[in-house]
Protein backbone atom coordinates (compact mmCIF):
# COMPACT_ATOMS: atom_id res chain seq x y z
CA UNK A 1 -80.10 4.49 149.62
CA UNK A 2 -78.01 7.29 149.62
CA UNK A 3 -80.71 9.85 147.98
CA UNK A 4 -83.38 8.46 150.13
CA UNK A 5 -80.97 9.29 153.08
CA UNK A 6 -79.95 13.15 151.63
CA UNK A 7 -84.03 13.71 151.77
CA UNK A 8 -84.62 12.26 155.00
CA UNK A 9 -81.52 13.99 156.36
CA UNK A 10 -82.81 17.67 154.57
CA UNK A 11 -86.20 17.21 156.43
CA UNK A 12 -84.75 16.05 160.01
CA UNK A 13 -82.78 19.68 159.88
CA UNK A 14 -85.51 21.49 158.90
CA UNK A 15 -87.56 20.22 162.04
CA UNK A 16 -84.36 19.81 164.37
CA UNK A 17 -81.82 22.69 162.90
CA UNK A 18 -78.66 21.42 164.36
CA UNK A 19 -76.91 24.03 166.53
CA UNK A 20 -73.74 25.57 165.40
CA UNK A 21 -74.58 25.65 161.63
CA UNK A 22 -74.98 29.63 161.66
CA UNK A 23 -78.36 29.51 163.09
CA UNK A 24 -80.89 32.59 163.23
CA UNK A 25 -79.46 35.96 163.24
CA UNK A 26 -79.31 38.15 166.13
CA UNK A 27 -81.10 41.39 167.04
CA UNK A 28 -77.27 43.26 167.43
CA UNK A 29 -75.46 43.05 163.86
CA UNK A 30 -72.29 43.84 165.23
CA UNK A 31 -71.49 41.53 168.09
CA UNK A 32 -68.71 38.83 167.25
CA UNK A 33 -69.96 35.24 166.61
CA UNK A 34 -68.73 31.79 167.28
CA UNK A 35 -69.36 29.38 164.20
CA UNK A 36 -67.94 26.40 162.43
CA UNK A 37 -65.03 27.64 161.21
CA UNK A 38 -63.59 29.75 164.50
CA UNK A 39 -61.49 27.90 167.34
CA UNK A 40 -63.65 25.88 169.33
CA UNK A 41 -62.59 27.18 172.66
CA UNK A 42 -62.78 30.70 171.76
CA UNK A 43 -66.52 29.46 170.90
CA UNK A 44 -67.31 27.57 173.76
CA UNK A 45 -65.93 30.19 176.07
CA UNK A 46 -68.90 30.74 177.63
CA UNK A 47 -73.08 29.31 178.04
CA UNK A 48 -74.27 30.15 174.57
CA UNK A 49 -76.31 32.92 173.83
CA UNK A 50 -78.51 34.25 171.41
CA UNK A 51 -75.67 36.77 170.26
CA UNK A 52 -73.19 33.49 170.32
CA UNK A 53 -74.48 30.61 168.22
CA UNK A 54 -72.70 27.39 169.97
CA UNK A 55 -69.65 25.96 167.72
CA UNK A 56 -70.43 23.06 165.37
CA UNK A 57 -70.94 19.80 168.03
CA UNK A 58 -68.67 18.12 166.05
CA UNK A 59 -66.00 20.53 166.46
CA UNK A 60 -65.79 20.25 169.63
CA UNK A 61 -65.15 16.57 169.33
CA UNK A 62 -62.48 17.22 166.69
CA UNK A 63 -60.59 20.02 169.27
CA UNK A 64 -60.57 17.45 171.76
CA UNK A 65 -58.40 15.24 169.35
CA UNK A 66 -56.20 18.09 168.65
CA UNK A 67 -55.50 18.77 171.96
CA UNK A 68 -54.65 15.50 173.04
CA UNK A 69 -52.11 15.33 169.60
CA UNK A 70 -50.64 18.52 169.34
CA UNK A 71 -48.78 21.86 171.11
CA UNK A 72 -49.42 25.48 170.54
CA UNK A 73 -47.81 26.81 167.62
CA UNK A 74 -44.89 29.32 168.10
CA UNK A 75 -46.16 31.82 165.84
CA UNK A 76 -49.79 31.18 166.94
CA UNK A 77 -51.91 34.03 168.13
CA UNK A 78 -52.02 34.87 171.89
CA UNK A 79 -54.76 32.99 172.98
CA UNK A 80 -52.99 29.85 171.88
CA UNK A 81 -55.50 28.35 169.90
CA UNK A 82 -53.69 27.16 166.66
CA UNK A 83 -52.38 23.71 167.34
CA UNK A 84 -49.34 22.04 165.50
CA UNK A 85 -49.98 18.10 164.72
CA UNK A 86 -47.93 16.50 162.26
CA UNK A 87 -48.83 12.81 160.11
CA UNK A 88 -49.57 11.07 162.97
CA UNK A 89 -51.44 13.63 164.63
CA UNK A 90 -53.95 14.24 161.70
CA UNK A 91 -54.29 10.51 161.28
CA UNK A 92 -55.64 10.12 164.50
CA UNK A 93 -57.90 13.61 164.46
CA UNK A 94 -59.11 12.27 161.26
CA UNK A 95 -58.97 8.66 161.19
CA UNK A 96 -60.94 8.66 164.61
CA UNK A 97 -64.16 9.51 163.41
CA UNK A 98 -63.71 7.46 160.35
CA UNK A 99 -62.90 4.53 162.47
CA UNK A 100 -65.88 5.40 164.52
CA UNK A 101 -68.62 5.59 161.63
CA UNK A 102 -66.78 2.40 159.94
CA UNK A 103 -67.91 0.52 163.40
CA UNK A 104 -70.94 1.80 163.61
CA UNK A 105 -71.73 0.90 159.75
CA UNK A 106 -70.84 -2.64 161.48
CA UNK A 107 -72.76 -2.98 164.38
CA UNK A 108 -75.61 -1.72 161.68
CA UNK A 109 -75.50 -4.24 159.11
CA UNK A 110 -75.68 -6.53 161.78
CA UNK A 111 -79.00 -5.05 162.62
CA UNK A 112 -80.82 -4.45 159.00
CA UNK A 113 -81.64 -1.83 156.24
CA UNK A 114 -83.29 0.29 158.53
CA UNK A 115 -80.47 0.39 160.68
CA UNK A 116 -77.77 1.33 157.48
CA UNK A 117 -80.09 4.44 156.65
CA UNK A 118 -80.51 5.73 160.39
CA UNK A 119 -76.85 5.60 160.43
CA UNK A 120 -76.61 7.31 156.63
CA UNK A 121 -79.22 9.93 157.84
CA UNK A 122 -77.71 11.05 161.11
CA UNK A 123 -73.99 11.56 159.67
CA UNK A 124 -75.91 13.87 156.93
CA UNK A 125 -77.61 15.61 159.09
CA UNK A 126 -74.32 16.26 161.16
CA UNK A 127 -71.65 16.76 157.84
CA UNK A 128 -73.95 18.12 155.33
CA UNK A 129 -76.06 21.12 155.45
CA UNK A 130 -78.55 21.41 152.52
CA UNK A 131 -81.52 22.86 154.07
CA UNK A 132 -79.48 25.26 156.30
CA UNK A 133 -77.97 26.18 153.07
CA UNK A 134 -80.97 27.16 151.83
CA UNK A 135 -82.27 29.04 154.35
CA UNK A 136 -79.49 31.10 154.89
CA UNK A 137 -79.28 31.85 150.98
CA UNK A 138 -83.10 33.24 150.97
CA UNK A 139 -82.80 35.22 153.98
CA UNK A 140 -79.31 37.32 152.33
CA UNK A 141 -80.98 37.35 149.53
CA UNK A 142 -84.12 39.00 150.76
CA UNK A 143 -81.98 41.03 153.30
CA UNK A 144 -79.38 42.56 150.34
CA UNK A 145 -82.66 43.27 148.38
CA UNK A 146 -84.15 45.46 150.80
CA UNK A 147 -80.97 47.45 151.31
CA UNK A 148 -80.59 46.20 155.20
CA UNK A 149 -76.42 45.92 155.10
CA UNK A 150 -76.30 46.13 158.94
CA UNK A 151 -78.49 42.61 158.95
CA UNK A 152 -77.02 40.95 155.88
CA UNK A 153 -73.91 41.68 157.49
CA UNK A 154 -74.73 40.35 161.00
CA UNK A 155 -76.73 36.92 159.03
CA UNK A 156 -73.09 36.45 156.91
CA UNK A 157 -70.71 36.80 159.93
CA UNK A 158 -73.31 34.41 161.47
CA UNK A 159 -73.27 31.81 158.73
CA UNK A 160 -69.85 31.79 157.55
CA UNK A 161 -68.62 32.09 160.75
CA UNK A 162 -66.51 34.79 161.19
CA UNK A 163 -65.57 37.53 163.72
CA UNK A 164 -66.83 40.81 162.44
CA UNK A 165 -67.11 44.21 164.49
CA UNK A 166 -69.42 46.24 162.39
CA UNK A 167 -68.26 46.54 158.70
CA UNK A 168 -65.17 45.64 159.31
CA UNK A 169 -65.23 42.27 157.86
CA UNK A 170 -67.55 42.80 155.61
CA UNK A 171 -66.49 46.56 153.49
CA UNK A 172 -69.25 48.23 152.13
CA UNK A 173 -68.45 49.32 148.55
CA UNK A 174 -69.49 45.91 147.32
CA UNK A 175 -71.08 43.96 149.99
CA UNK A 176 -73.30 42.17 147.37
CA UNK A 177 -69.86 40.88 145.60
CA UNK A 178 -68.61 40.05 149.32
CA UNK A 179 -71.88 38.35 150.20
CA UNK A 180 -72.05 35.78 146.90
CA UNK A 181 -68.35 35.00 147.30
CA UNK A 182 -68.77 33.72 150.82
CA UNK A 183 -72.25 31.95 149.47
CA UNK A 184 -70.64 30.22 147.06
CA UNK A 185 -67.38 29.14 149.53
CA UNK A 186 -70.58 27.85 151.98
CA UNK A 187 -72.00 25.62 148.99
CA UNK A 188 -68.82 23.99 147.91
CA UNK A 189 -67.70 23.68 152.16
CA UNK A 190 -70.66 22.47 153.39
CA UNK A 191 -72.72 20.78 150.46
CA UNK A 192 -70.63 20.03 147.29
CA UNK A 193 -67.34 18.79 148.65
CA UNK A 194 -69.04 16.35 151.16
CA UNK A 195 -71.63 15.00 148.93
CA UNK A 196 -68.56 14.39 146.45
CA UNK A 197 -66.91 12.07 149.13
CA UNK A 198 -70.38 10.66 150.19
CA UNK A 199 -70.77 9.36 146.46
CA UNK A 200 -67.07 8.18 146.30
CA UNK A 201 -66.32 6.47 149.27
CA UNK A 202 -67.46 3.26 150.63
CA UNK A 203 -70.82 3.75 153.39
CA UNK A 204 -71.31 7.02 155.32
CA UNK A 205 -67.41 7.77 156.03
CA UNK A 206 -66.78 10.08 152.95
CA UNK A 207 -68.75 13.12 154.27
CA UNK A 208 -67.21 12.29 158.14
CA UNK A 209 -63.46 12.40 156.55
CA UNK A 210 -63.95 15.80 154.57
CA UNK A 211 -65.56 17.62 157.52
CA UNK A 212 -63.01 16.64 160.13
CA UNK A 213 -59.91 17.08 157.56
CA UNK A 214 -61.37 20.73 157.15
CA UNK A 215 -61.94 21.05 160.95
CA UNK A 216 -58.21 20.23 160.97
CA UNK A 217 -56.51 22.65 158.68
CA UNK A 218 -58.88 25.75 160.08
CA UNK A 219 -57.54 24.74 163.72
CA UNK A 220 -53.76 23.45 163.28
CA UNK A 221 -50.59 23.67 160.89
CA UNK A 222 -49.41 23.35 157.80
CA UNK A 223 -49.65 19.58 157.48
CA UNK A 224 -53.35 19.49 157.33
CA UNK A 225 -53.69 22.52 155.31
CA UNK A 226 -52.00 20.26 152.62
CA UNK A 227 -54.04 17.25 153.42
CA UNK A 228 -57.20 19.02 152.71
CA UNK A 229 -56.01 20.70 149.65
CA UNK A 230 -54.99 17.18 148.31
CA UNK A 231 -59.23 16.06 149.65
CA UNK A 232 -60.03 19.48 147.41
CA UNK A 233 -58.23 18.85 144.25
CA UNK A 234 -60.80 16.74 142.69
CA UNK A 235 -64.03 18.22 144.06
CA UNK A 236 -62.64 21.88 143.03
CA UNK A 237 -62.19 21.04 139.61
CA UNK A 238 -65.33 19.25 139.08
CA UNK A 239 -67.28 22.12 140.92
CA UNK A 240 -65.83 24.23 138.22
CA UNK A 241 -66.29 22.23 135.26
CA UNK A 242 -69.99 22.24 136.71
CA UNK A 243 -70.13 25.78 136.77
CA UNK A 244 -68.53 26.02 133.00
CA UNK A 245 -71.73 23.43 131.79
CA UNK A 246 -74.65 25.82 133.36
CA UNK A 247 -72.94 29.50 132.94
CA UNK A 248 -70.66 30.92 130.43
CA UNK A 249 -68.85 27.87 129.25
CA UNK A 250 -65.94 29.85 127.18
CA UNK A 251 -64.99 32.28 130.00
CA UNK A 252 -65.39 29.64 133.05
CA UNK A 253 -62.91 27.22 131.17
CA UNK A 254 -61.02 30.16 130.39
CA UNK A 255 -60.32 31.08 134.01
CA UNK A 256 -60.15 27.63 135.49
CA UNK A 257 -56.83 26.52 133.09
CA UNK A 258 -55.15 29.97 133.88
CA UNK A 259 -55.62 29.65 137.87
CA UNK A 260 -54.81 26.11 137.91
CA UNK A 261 -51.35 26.91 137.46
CA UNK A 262 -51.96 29.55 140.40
CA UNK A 263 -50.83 28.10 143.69
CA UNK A 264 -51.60 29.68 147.58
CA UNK A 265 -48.10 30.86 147.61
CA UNK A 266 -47.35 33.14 151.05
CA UNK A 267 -50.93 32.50 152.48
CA UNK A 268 -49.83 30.99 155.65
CA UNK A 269 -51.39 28.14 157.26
CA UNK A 270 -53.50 30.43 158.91
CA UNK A 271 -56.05 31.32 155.60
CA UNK A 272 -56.94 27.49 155.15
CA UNK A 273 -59.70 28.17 152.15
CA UNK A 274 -57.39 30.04 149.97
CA UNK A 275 -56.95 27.66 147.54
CA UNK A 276 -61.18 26.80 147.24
CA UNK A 277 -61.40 31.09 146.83
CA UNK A 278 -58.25 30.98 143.59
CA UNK A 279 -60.24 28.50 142.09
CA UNK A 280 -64.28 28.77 142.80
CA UNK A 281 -64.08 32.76 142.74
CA UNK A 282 -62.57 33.00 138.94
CA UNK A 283 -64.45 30.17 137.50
CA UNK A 284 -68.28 31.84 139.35
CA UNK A 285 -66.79 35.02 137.51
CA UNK A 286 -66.54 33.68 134.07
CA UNK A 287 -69.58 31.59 134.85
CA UNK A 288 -71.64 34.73 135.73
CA UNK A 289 -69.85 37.63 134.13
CA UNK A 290 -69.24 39.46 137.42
CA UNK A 291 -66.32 40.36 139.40
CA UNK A 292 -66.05 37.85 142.23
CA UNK A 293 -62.67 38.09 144.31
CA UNK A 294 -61.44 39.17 147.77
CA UNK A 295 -57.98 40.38 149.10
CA UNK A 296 -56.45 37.22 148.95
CA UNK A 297 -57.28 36.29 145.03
CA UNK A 298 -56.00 39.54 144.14
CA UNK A 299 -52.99 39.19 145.68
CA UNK A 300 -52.14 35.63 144.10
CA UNK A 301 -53.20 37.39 140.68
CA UNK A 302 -50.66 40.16 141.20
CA UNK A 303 -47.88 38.02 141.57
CA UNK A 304 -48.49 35.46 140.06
CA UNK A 305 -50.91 35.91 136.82
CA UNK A 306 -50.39 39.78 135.98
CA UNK A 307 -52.21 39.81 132.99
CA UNK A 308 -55.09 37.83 133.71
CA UNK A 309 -58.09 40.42 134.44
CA UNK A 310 -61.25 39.15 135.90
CA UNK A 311 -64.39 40.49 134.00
CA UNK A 312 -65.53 44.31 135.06
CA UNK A 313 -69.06 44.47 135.85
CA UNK A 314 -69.02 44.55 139.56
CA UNK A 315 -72.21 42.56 141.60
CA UNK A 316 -74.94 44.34 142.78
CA UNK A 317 -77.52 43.22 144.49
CA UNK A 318 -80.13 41.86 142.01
CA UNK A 319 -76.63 39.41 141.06
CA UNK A 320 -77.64 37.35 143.86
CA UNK A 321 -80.69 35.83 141.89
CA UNK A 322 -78.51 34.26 138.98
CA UNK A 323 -75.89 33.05 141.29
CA UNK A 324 -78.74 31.23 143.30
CA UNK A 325 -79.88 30.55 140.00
CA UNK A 326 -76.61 29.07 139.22
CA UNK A 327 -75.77 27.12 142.00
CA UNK A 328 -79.46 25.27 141.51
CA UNK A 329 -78.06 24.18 138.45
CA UNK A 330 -75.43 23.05 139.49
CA UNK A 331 -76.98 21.54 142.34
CA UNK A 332 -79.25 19.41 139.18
CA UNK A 333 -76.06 18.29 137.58
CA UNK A 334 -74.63 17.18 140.21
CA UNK A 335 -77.34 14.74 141.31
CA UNK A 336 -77.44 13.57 137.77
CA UNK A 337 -74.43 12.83 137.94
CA UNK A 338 -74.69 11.04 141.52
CA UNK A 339 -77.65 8.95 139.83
CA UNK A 340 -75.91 7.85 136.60
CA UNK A 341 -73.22 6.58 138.88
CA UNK A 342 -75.15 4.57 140.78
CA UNK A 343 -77.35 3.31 137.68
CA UNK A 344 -73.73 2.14 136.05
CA UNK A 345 -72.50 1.33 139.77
């Protein structure tokens, strides 16, 4: 059921794209966006426009928990908009929804097999984005081709969603090595890591717990920064080993045993993804041969692994083609894998 309910999910987004998923790019590249990974009420601030794509809907759900659960950090920024919850807190922000889909999986059974995979297919169509995925990867890639920066840049901020004032966010020496990084963050984030839980976990919950456990370390403390890492330990690793088995097996394996010893020391609970970046970024590099990094790698590898160089040849844009090439491969392994599972299951 749970392939037949991926499909039907895929084709229900690409008739209904859900709203908040960095959605179609806008005429003026360098206007800020609101997206799934900025504070909901900075995003809902206002009616949305067609130069603010509306937050993810289920963010807004998960903001309501935290603000019934937490307090302002004292370091947080001015607006106020980091929370601090502690065990309790996150088991309630998180456990919620859970609770939520575990009832509805109920009331469904109750009903019939239909009922199971209308239930399966709307919490993929909310939690996992495989078609937007893929239309956001063609239009970069066609949009780095042709040399239109000021676009790819606008259709990045857009997806990934960050705030970006012209190329600011986004530096232009090596926006092609910028632009796969964040494309392959958005695979593991948004399709790898919450098809991992959807295989693992009993019903439709797995893909409900990962997204709200992310929503939860981007918008509060320290606490659920570490309870995400701890959801991200085994999906990581496996995303790696995946990328070892269709690139450069030697190299990826190389880079994945020295930056497992790495850890997110001095991020801050702020940069929630920095762990996914030490680990995805150096195992893509070995995988591909190219030079895939940002700021806050290079400052874990400077104090941490000195003498561990990533390879030289920086991306350019005709790169973007063998990373999409690799993360279809990947993509094929993993729903191998998914299928011998169930087969043995």
């Amino acid at each position: 059921m749970g392939l037949i309910a991926l499909i039907m999910s895929v084709v229900v987004e690409a008739i209904w794209p859900l709203q908040g998923r960095g959605l179609k790019l806008r005429p003026d590249p360098v206007a800020s966006d609101a997206g799934l990974d900025e504070p909901a009420d900075q995003a809902s601030s206002g009616p949305a426009t067609a130069d603010q794509p509306t937050p993810h809907p289920l963010q807004r759900f998960a903001q309501a928990l935290i603000d019934v659960v937490s307090r302002p950090e004292e370091d947080a920024p001015a607006t106020g908009t980091r929370r601090s919850v502690g065990t309790a807190g996150w088991l309630l922000v998180v456990g919620a929804p859970v609770v939520l889909v575990l009832l509805l999986q109920w009331l469904a059974q109750a009903i019939g097999v239909l009922a199971i995979l209308a239930l399966h297919v709307a919490v993929l169509y909310l939690t996992v984005g495989v078609g937007a995925f893929h239309r956001q990867l063609s239009e970069l890639r066609l949009l780095v081709g042709a040399g239109e920066d000021d676009s790819a840049r606008a259709v990045l901020a857009c997806w990934v969603g960050l705030d970006t004032a012209g190329e600011s966010a986004f530096p232009p020496p090596n926006f092609a090595g910028v632009a796969m990084s964040q494309t392959l963050l958005a695979a593991y984030r948004d399709v790898f890591a919450p098809l991992f839980w959807y295989a693992v976990l009993p019903g439709a919950i797995g893909p409900v717990l990962y997204l709200f456990a992310r929503f939860a370390a981007r918008l509060t403390g320290s606490f659920a920064g570490t309870a995400y890492r701890y959801l991200d330990w085994i999906p990581l690793r496996l995303a790696a080993l995946v990328f070892a088995l269709v690139g450069h097996f030697e190299h990826t394996v190389y880079y994945v045993k020295a930056m497992s010893s790495i850890g997110s020391q001095g991020a801050g609970p702020s940069d929630a993804y920095l762990h996914q970046r030490l680990l995805l970024l150096p195992a893509a590099s070995g995988a591909l041969g190219l030079r895939l990094t940002d700021a806050g790698v290079d400052e874990q590898l400077r104090t941490q692994a000195p003498d561990l160089d990533l390879p030289d040849t920086e991306p350019e844009a005709a790169s973007l083609r063998p990373m999409a090439g690799l993360l279809f491969r990947s993509a094929v392994v993993w729903a191998g894998i998914y299928l011998l599972a169930k087969l043995l299951g």
